[in-house]
Protein backbone atom coordinates (compact mmCIF):
# COMPACT_ATOMS: atom_id res chain seq x y z
CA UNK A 1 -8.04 54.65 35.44
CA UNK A 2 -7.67 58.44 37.15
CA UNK A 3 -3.73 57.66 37.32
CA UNK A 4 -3.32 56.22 33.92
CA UNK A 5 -5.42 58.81 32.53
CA UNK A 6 -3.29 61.28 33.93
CA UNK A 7 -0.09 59.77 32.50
CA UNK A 8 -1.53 59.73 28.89
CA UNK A 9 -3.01 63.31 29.54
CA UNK A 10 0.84 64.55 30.18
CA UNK A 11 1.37 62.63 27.07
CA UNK A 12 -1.06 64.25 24.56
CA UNK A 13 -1.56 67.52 25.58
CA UNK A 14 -1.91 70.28 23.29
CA UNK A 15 -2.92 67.79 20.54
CA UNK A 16 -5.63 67.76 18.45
CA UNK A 17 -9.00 66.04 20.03
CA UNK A 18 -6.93 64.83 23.29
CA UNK A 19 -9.61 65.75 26.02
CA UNK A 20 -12.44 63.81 23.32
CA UNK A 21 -9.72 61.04 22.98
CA UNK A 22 -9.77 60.17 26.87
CA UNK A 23 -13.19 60.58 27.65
CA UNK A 24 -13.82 57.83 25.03
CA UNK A 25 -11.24 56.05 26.43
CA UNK A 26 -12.57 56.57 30.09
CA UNK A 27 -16.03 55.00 28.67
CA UNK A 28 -15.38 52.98 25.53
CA UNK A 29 -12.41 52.66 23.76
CA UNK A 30 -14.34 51.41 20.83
CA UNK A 31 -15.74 55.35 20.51
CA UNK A 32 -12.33 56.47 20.40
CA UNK A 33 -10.44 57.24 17.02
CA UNK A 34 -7.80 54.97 17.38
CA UNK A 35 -5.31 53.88 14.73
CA UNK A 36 -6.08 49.94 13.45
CA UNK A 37 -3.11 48.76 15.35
CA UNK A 38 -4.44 50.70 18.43
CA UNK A 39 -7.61 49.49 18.24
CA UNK A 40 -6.65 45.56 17.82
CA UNK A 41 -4.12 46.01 20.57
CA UNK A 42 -7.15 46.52 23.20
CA UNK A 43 -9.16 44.31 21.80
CA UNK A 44 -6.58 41.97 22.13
CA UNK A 45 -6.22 42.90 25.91
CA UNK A 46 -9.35 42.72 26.42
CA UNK A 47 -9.73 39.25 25.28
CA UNK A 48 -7.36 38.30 27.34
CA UNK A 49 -7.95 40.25 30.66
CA UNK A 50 -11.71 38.91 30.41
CA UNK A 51 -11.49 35.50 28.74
CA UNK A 52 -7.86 34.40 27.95
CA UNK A 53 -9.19 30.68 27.41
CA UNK A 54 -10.88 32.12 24.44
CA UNK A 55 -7.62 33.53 23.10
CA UNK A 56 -7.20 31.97 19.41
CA UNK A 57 -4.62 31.91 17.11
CA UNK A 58 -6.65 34.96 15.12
CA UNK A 59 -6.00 37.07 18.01
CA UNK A 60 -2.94 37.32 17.20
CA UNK A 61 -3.13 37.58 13.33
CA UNK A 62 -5.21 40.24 13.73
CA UNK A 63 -2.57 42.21 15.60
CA UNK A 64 -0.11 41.37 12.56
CA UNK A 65 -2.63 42.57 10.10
CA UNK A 66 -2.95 45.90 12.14
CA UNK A 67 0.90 46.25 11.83
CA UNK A 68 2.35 44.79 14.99
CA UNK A 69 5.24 42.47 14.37
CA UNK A 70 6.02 39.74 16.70
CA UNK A 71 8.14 42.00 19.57
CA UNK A 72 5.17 44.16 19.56
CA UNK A 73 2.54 41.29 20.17
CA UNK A 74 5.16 39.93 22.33
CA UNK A 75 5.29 43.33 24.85
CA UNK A 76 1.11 43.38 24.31
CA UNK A 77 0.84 39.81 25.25
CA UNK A 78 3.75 40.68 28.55
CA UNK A 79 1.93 43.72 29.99
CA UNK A 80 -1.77 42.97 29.51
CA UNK A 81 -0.70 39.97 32.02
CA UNK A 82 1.85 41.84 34.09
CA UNK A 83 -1.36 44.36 34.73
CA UNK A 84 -3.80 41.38 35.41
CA UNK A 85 -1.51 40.13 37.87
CA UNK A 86 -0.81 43.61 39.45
CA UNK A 87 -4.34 44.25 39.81
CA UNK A 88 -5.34 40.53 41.28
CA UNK A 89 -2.80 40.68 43.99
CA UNK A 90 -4.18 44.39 45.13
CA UNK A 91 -7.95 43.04 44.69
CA UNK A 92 -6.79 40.37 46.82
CA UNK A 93 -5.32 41.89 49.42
CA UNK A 94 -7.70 44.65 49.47
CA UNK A 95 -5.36 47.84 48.73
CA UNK A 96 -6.85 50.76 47.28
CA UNK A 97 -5.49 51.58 44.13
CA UNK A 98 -6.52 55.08 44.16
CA UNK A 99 -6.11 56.29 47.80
């Protein structure tokens, strides 16, 4: 999380709140003030990271009602399970991911 936190740091510097925004993010995301299409987007994730054969088709209307059209959902869906895989390979082979 140090690395990513890092990258979004770079990203929102200067604005409004950013320091509050990723220490909420570091602990809970569901603290955070996050925009409704931000805040289904992780929930979505996390569904699927921790129980993707509980996914439901609601998952993914509630992304669309948040504002996400299908290429969003699509990219959502694509690197939630890009990062899952990522992350099993280096748990599984034992590689420190923050050296």
């Amino acid at each position: 999380m140090e690395t990513h936190g890092e990258d979004l740091r770079a990203e929102i510097q200067g604005q409004p709140g950013a320091e509050e925004l990723l220490a909420a993010l570091k602990t809970n995301y569901r603290r955070a003030e996050l925009s409704a299409g931000d805040r289904a987007m992780l929930d979505y994730a996390v569904t699927l990271t921790r129980t993707p054969a509980a996914m439901r088709e609601e998952d993914v209307t509630a992304l669309r009602a948040a504002g996400l059209d299908d290429a969003a959902i699509h990219d959502v869906a694509q690197v939630t399970a890009l990062f899952n895989y990522y992350n099993r390979i280096a748990d599984g082979l034992g590689i420190d991911p923050e050296p």
